[in-house]
C-alpha atoms as a PDB file:
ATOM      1  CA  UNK A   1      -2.102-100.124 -41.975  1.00  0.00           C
ATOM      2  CA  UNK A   2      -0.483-100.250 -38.319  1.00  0.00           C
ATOM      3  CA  UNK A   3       3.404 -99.216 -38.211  1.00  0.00           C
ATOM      4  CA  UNK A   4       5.387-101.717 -37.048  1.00  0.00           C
ATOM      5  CA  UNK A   5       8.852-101.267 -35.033  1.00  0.00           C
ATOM      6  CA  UNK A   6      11.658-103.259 -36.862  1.00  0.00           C
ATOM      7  CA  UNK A   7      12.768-106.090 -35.006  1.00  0.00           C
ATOM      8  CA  UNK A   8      16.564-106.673 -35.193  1.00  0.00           C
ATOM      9  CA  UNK A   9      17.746-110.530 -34.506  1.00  0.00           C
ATOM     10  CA  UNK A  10      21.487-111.433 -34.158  1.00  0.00           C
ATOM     11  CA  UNK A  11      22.910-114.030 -36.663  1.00  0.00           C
ATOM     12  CA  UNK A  12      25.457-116.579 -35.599  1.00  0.00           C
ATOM     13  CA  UNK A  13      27.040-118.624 -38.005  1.00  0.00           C
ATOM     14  CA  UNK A  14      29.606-121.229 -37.417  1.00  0.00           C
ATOM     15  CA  UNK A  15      31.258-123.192 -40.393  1.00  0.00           C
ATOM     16  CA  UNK A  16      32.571-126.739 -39.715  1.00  0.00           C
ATOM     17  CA  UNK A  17      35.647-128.189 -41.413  1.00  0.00           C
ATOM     18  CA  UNK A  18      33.384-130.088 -44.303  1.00  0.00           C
ATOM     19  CA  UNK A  19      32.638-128.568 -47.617  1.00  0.00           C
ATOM     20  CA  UNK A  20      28.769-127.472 -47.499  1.00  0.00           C
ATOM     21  CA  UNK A  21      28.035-128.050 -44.325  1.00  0.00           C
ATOM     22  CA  UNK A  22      27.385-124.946 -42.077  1.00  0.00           C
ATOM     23  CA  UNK A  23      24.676-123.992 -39.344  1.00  0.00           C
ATOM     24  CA  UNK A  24      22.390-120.884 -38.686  1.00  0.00           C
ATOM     25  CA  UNK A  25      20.844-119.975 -35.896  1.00  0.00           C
ATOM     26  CA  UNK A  26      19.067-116.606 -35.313  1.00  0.00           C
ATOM     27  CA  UNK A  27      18.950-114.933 -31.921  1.00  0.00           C
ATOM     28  CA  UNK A  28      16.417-112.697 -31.287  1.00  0.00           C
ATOM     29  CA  UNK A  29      17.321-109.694 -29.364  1.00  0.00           C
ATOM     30  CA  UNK A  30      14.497-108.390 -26.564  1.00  0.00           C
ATOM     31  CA  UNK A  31      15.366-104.634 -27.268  1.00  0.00           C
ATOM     32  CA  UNK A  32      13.709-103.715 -30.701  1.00  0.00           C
ATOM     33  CA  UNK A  33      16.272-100.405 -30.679  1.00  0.00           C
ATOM     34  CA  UNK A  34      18.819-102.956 -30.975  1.00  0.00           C
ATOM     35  CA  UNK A  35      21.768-102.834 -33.304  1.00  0.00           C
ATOM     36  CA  UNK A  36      23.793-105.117 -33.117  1.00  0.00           C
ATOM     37  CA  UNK A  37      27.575-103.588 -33.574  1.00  0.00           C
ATOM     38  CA  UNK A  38      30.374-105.929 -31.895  1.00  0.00           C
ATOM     39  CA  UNK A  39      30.869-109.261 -30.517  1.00  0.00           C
ATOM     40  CA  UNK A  40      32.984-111.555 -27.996  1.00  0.00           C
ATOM     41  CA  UNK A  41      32.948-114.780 -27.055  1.00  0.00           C
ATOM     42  CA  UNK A  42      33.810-115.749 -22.948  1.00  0.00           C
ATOM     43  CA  UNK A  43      35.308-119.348 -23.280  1.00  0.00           C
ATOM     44  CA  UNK A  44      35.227-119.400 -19.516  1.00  0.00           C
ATOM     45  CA  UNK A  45      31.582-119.367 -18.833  1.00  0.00           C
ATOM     46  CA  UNK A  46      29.850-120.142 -22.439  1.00  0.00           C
ATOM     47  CA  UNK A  47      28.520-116.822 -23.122  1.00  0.00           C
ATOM     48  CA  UNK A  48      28.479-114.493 -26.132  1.00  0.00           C
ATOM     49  CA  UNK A  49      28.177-111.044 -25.738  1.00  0.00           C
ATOM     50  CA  UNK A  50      26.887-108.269 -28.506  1.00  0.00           C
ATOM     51  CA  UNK A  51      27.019-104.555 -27.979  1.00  0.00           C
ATOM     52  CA  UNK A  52      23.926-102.699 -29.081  1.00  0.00           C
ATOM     53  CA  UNK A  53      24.669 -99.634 -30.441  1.00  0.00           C
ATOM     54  CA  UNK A  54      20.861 -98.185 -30.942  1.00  0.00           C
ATOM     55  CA  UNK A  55      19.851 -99.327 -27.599  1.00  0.00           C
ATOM     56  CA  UNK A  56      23.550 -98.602 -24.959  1.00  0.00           C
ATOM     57  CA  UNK A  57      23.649-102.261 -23.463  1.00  0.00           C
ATOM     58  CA  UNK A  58      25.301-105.297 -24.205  1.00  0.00           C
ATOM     59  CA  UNK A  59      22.937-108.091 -24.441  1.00  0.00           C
ATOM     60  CA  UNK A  60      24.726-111.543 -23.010  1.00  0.00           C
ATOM     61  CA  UNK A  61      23.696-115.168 -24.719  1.00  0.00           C
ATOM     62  CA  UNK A  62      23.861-118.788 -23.363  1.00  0.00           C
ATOM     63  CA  UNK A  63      26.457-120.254 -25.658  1.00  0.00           C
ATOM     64  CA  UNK A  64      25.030-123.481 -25.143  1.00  0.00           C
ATOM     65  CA  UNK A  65      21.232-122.677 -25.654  1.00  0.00           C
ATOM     66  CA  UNK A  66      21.893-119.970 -27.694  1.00  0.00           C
ATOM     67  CA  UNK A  67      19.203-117.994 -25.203  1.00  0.00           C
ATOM     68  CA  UNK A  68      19.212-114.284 -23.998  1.00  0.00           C
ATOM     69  CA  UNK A  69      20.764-114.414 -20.487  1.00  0.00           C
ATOM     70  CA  UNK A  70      20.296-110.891 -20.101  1.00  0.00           C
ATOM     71  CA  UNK A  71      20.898-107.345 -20.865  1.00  0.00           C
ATOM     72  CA  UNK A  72      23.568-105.120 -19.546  1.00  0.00           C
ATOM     73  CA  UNK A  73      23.102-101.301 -19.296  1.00  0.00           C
ATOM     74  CA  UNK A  74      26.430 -99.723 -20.829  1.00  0.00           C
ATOM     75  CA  UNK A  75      26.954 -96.186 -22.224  1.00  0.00           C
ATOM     76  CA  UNK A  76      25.848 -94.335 -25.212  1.00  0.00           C
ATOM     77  CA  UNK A  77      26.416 -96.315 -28.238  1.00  0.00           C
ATOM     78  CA  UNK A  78      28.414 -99.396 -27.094  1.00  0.00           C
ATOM     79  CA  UNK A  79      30.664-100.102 -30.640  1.00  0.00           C
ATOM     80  CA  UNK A  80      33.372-102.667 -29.238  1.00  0.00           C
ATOM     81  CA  UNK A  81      33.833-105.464 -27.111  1.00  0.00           C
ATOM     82  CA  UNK A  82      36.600-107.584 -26.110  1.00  0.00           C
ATOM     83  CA  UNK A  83      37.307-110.420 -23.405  1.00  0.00           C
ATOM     84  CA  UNK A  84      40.390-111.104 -21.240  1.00  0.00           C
ATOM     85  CA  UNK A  85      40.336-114.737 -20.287  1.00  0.00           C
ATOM     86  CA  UNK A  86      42.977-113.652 -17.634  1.00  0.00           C
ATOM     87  CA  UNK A  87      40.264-111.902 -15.582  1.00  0.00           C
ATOM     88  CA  UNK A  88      36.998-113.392 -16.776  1.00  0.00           C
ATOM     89  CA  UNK A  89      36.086-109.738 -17.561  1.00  0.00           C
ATOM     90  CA  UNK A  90      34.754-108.580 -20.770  1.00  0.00           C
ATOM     91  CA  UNK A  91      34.979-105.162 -21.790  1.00  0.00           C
ATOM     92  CA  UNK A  92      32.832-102.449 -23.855  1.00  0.00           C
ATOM     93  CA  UNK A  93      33.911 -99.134 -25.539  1.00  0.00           C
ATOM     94  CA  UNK A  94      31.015 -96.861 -25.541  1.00  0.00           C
ATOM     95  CA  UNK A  95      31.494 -93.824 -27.964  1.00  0.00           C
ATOM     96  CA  UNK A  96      29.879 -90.430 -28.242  1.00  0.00           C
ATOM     97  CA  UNK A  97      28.955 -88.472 -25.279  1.00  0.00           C
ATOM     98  CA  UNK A  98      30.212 -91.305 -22.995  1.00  0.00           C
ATOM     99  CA  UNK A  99      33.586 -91.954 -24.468  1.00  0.00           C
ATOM    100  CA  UNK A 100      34.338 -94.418 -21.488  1.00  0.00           C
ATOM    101  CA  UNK A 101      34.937 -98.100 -21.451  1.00  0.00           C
ATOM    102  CA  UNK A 102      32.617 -99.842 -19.236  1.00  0.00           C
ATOM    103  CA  UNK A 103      33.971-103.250 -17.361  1.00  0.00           C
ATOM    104  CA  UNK A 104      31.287-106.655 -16.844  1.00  0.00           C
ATOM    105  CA  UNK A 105      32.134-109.070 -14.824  1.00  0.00           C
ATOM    106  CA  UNK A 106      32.251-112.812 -16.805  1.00  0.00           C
ATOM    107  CA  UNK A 107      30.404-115.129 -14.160  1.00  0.00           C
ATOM    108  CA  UNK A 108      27.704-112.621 -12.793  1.00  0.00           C
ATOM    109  CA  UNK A 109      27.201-110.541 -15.711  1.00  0.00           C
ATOM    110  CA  UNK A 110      27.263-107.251 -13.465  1.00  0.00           C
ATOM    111  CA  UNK A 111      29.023-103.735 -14.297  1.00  0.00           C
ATOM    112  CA  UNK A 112      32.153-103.637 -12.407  1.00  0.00           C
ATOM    113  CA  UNK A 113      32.708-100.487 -13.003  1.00  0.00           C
ATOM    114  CA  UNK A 114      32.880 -97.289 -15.721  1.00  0.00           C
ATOM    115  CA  UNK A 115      35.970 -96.110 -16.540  1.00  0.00           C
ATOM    116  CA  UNK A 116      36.605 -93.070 -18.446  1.00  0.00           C
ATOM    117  CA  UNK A 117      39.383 -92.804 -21.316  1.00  0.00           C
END
């Protein structure tokens, strides 16, 4: 029998104001290291980001197609994220042997720099 890599998908779930109702919708990440360990939402330009803690990047998602944009190289084991709406920057703490917070830039999606802490 052929051994198979586990695939790890990221589950969104938004609840609406209705009893019952709800929607799912599964987002599959390209990295099969992936573990998903922190999100953040940027208002500013639609996008969701989710740090990977198996596979040290942050993988950014089309909030409106709910597609992979792409995936940002961070340090070891990215395990939080948050957004500043004042900058359009989000930011990732990576842990371990980095122990650094690493700075992406909201529009282009590119490292703006490393910082340690």
């Amino acid at each position: 029998m052929p051994m198979t890599r586990p695939v790890f998908g990221l589950l969104l779930i938004a609840f609406s104001l209705a009893p019952g109702q709800w929607l799912e919708t599964v987002i599959w990440l390209p990295d099969t290291t992936s573990m998903p360990s922190a999100l953040c939402y940027n208002p500013q330009n639609n996008k969701v980001y989710c740090a990977n803690f198996g596979a040290d990047n942050v993988t950014v998602i089309d909030g409106a197609s709910n597609s992979v944009i792409t995936s940002v190289p961070v340090g070891h084991y990215p395990s939080a994220l948050c957004y500043n709406p004042q900058n359009n920057k989000a930011y990732c703490a990576n842990r371990t042997c980095s122990d650094n917070v690493t700075v992406i830039e909201g529009a282009t999606n590119a490292i703006i720099t490393t910082g340690s802490v």
